[in-house]
PDB file of N, CA and C in Angstrom:
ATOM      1  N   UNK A   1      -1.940 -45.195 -65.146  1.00  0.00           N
ATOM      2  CA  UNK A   1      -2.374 -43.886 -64.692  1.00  0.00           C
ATOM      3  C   UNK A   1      -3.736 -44.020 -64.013  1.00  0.00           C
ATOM      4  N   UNK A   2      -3.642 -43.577 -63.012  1.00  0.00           N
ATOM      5  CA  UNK A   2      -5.421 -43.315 -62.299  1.00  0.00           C
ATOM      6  C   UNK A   2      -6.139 -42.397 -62.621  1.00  0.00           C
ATOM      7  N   UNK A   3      -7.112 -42.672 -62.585  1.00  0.00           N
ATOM      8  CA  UNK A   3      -8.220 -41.598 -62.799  1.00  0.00           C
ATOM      9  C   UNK A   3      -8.891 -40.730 -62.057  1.00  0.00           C
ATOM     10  N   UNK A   4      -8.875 -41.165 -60.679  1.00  0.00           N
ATOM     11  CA  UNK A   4      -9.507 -40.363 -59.493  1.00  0.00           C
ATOM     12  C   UNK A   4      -8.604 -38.451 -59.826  1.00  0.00           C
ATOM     13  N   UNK A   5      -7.895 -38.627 -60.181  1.00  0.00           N
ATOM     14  CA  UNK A   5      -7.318 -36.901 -60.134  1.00  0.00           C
ATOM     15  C   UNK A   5      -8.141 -36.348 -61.161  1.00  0.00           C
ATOM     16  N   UNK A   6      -8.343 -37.365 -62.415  1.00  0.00           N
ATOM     17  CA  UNK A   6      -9.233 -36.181 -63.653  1.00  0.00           C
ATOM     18  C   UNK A   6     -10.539 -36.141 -63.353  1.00  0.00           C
ATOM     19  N   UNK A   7     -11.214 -37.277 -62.985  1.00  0.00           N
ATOM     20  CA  UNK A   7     -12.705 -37.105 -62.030  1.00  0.00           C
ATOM     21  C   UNK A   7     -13.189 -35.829 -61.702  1.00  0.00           C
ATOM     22  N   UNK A   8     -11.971 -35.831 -60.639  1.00  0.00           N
ATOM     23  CA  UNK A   8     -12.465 -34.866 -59.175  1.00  0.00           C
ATOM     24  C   UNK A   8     -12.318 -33.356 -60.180  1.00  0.00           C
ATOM     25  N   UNK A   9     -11.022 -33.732 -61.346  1.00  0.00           N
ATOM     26  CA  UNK A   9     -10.890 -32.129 -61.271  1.00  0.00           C
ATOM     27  C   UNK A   9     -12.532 -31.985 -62.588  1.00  0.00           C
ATOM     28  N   UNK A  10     -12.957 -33.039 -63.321  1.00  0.00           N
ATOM     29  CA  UNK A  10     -13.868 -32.519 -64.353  1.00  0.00           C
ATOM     30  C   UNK A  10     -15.158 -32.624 -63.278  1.00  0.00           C
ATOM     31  N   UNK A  11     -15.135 -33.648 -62.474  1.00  0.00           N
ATOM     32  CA  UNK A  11     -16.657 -33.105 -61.245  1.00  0.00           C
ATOM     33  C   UNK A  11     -16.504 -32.550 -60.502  1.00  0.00           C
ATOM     34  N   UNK A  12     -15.716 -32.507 -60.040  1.00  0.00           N
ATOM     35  CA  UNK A  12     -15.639 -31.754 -58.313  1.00  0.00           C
ATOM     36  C   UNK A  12     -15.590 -33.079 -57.279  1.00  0.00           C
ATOM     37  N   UNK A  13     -15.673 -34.283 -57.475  1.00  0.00           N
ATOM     38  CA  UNK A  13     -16.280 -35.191 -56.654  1.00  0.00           C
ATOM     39  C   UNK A  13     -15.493 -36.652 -56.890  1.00  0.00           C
ATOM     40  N   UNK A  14     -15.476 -37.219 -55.961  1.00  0.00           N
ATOM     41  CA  UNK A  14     -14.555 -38.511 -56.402  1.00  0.00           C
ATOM     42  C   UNK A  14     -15.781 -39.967 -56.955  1.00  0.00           C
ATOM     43  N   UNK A  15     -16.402 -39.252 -57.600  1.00  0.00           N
ATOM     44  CA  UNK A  15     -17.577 -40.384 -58.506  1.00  0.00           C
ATOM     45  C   UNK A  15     -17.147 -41.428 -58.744  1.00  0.00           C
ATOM     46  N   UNK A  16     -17.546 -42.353 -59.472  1.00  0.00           N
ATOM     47  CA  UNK A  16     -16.502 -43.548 -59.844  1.00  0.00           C
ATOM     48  C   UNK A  16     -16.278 -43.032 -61.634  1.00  0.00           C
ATOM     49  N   UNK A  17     -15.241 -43.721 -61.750  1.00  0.00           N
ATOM     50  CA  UNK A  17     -14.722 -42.921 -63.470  1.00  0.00           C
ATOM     51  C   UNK A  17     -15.708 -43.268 -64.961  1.00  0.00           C
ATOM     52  N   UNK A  18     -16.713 -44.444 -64.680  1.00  0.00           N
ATOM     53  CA  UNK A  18     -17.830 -44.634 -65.424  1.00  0.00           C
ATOM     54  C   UNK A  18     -19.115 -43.566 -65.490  1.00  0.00           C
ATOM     55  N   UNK A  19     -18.967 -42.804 -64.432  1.00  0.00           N
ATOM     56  CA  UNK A  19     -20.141 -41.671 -64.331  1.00  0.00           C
ATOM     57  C   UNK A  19     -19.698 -40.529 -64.815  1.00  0.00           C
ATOM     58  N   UNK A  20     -18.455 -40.165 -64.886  1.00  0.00           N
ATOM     59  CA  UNK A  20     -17.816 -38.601 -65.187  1.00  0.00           C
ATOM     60  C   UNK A  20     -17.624 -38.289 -66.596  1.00  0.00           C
ATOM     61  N   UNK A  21     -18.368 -37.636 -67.265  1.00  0.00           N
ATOM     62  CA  UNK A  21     -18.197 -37.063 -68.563  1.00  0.00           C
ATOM     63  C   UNK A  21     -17.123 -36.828 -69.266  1.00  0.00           C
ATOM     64  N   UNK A  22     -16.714 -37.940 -69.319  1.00  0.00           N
ATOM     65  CA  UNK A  22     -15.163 -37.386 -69.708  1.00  0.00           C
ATOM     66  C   UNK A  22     -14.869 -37.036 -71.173  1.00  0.00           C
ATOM     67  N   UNK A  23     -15.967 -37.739 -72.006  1.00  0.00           N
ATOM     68  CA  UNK A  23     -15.761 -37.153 -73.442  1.00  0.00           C
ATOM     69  C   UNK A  23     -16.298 -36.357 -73.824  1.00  0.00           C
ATOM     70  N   UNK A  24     -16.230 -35.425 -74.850  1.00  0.00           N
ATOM     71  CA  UNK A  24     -16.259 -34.479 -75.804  1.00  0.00           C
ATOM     72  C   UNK A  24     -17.940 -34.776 -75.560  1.00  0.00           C
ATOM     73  N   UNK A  25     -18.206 -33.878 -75.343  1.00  0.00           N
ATOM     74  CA  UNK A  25     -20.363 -32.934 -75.434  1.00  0.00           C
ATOM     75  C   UNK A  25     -20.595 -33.798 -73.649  1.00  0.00           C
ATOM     76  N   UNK A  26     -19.608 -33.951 -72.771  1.00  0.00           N
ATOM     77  CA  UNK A  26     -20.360 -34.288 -71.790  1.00  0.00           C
ATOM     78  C   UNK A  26     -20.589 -35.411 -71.269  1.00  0.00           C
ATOM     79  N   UNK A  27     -20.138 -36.934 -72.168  1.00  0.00           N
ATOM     80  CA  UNK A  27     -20.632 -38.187 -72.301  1.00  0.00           C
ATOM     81  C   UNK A  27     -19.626 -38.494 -71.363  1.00  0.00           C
ATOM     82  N   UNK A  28     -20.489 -39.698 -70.727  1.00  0.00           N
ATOM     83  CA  UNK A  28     -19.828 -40.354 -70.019  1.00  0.00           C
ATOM     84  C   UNK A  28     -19.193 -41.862 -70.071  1.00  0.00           C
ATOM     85  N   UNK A  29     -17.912 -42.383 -69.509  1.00  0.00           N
ATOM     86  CA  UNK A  29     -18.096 -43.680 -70.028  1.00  0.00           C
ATOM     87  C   UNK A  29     -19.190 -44.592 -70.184  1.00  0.00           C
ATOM     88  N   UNK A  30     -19.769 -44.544 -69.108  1.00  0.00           N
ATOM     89  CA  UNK A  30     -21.355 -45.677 -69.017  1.00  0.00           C
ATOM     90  C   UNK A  30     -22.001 -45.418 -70.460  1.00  0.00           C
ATOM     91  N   UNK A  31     -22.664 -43.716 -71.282  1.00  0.00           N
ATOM     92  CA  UNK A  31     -22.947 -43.813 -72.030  1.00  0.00           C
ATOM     93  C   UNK A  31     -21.873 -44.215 -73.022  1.00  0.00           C
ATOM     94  N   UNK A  32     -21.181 -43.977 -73.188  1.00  0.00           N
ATOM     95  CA  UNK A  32     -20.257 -43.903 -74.457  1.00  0.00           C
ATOM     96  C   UNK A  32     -20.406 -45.401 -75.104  1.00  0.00           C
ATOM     97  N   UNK A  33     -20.397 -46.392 -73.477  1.00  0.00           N
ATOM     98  CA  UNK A  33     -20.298 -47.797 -73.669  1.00  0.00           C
ATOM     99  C   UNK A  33     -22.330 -48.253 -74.375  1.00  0.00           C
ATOM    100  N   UNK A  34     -23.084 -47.317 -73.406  1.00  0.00           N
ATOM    101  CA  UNK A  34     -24.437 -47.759 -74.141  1.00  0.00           C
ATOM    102  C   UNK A  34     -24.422 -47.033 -75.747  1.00  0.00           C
ATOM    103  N   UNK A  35     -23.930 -46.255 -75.812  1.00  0.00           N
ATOM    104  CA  UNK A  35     -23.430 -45.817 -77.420  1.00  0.00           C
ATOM    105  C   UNK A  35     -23.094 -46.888 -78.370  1.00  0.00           C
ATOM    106  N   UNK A  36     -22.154 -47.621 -78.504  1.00  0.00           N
ATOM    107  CA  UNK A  36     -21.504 -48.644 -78.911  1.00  0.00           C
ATOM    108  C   UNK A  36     -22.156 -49.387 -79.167  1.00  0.00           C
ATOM    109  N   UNK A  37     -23.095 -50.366 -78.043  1.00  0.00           N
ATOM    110  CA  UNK A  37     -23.429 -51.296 -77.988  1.00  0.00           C
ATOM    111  C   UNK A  37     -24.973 -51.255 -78.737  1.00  0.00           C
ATOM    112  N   UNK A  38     -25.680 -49.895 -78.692  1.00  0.00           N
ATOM    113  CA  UNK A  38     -26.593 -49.532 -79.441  1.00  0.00           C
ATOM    114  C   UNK A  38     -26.647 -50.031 -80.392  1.00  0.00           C
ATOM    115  N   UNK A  39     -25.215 -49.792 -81.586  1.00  0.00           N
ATOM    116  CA  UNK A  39     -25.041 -50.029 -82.896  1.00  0.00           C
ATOM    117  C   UNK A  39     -24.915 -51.977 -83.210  1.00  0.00           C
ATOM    118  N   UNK A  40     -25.179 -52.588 -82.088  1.00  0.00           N
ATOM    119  CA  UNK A  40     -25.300 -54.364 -82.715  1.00  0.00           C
ATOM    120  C   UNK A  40     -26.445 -54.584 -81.462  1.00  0.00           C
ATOM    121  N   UNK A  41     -26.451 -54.389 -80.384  1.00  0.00           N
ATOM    122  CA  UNK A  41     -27.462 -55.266 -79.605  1.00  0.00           C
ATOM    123  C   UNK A  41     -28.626 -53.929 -79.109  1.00  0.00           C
ATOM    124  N   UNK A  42     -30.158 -54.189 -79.920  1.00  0.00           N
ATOM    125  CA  UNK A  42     -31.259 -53.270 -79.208  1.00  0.00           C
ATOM    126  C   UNK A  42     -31.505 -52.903 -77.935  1.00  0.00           C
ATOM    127  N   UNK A  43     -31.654 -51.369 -77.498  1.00  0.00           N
ATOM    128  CA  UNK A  43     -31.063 -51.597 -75.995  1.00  0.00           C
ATOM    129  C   UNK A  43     -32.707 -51.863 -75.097  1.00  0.00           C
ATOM    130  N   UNK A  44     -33.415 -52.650 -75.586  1.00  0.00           N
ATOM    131  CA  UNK A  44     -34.460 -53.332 -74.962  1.00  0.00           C
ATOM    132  C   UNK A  44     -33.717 -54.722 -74.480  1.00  0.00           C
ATOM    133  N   UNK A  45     -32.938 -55.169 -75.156  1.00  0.00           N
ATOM    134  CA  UNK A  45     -31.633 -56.077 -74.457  1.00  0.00           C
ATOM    135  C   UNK A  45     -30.347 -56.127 -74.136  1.00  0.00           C
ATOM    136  N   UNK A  46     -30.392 -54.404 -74.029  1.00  0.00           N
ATOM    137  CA  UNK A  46     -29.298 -54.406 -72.660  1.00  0.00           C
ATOM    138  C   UNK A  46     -29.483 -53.840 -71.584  1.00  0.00           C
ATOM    139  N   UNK A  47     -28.520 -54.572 -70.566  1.00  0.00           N
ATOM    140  CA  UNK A  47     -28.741 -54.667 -69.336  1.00  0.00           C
ATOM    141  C   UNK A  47     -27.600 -53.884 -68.551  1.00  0.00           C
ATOM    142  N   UNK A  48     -27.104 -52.940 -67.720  1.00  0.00           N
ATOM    143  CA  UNK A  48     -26.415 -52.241 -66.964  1.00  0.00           C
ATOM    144  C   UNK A  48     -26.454 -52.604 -65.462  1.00  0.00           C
ATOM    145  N   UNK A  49     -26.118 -53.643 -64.753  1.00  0.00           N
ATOM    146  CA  UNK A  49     -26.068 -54.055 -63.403  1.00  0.00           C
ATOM    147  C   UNK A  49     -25.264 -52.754 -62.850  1.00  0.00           C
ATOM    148  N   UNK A  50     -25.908 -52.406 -61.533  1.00  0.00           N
ATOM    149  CA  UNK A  50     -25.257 -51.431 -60.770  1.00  0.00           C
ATOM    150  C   UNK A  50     -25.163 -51.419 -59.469  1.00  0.00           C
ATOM    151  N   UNK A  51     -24.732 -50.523 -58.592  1.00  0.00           N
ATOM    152  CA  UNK A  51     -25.207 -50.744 -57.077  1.00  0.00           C
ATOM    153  C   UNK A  51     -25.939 -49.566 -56.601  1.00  0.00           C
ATOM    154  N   UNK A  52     -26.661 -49.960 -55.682  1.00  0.00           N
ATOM    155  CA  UNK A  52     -27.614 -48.667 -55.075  1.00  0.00           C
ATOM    156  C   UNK A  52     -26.772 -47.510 -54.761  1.00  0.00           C
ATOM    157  N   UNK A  53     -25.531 -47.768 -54.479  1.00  0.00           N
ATOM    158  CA  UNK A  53     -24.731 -46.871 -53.710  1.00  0.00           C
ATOM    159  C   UNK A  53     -24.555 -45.804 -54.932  1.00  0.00           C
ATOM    160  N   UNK A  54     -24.804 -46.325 -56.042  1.00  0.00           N
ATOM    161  CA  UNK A  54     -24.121 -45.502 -57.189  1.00  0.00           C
ATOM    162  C   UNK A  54     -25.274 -44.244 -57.710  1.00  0.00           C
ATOM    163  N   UNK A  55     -26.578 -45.087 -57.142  1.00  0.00           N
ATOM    164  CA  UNK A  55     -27.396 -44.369 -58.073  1.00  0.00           C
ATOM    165  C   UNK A  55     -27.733 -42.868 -57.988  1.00  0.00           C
ATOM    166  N   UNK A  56     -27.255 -42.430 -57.057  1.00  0.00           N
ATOM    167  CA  UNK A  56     -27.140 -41.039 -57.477  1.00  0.00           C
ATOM    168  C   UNK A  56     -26.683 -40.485 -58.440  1.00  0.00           C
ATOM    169  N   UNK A  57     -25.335 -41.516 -59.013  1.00  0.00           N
ATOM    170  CA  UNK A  57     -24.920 -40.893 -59.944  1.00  0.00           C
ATOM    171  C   UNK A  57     -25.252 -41.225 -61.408  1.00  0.00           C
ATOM    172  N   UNK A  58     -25.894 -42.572 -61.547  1.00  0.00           N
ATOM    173  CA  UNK A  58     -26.430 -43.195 -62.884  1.00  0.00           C
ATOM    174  C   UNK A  58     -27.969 -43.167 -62.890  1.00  0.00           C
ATOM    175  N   UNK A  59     -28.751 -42.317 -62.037  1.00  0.00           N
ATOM    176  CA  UNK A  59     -30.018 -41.760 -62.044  1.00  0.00           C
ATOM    177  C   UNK A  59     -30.182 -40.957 -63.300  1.00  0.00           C
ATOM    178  N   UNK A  60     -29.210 -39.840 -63.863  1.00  0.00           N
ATOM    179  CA  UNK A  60     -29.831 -39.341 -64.455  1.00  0.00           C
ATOM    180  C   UNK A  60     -29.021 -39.753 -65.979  1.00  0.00           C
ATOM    181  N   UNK A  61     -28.335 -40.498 -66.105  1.00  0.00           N
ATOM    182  CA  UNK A  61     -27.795 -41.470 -67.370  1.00  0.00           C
ATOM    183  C   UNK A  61     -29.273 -41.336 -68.278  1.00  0.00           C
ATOM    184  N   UNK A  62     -28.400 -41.280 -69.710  1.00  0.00           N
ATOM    185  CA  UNK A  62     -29.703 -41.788 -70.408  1.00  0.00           C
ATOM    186  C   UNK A  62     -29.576 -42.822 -70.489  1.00  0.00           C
TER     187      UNK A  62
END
C-alpha cells in the first residue's frame, strides 16, 4: 500500500511520509522513530541525516 494518498489527505501536501503526523497527538514518523531511540541511545548521539530539500519540513521537528 502507498502512502502518498494518506499524506496528502492528513496534510494537504505530498510531503514525504516521515514528516506527516500520522500518529495519534500529531507525531510524526521521524519523531516517533526519535521517540524509540531516546529510550537506549542519548539523543546527544543521535544523528538524523537529511536533505536541504526537506527542510522545510523537518525544521520544525523536535
Amino acid at each position: 500500500m502507498r502512502l502518498r494518498p494518506l499524506t496528502r489527505f492528513i496534510c494537504g501536501d505530498d510531503r514525504p511520509k516521515q514528516f506527516c503526523p500520522i500518529f495519534y497527538g500529531g507525531i510524526s514518523l521521524l519523531e516517533r522513530t526519535r521517540q524509540r531511540l531516546a529510550r537506549s541511545i542519548p539523543a546527544a548521539q543521535t544523528l538524523f541525516a537529511m536533505t536541504r530539500a526537506h527542510r522545510h519540513f523537518y525544521v520544525n521537528e523536535r
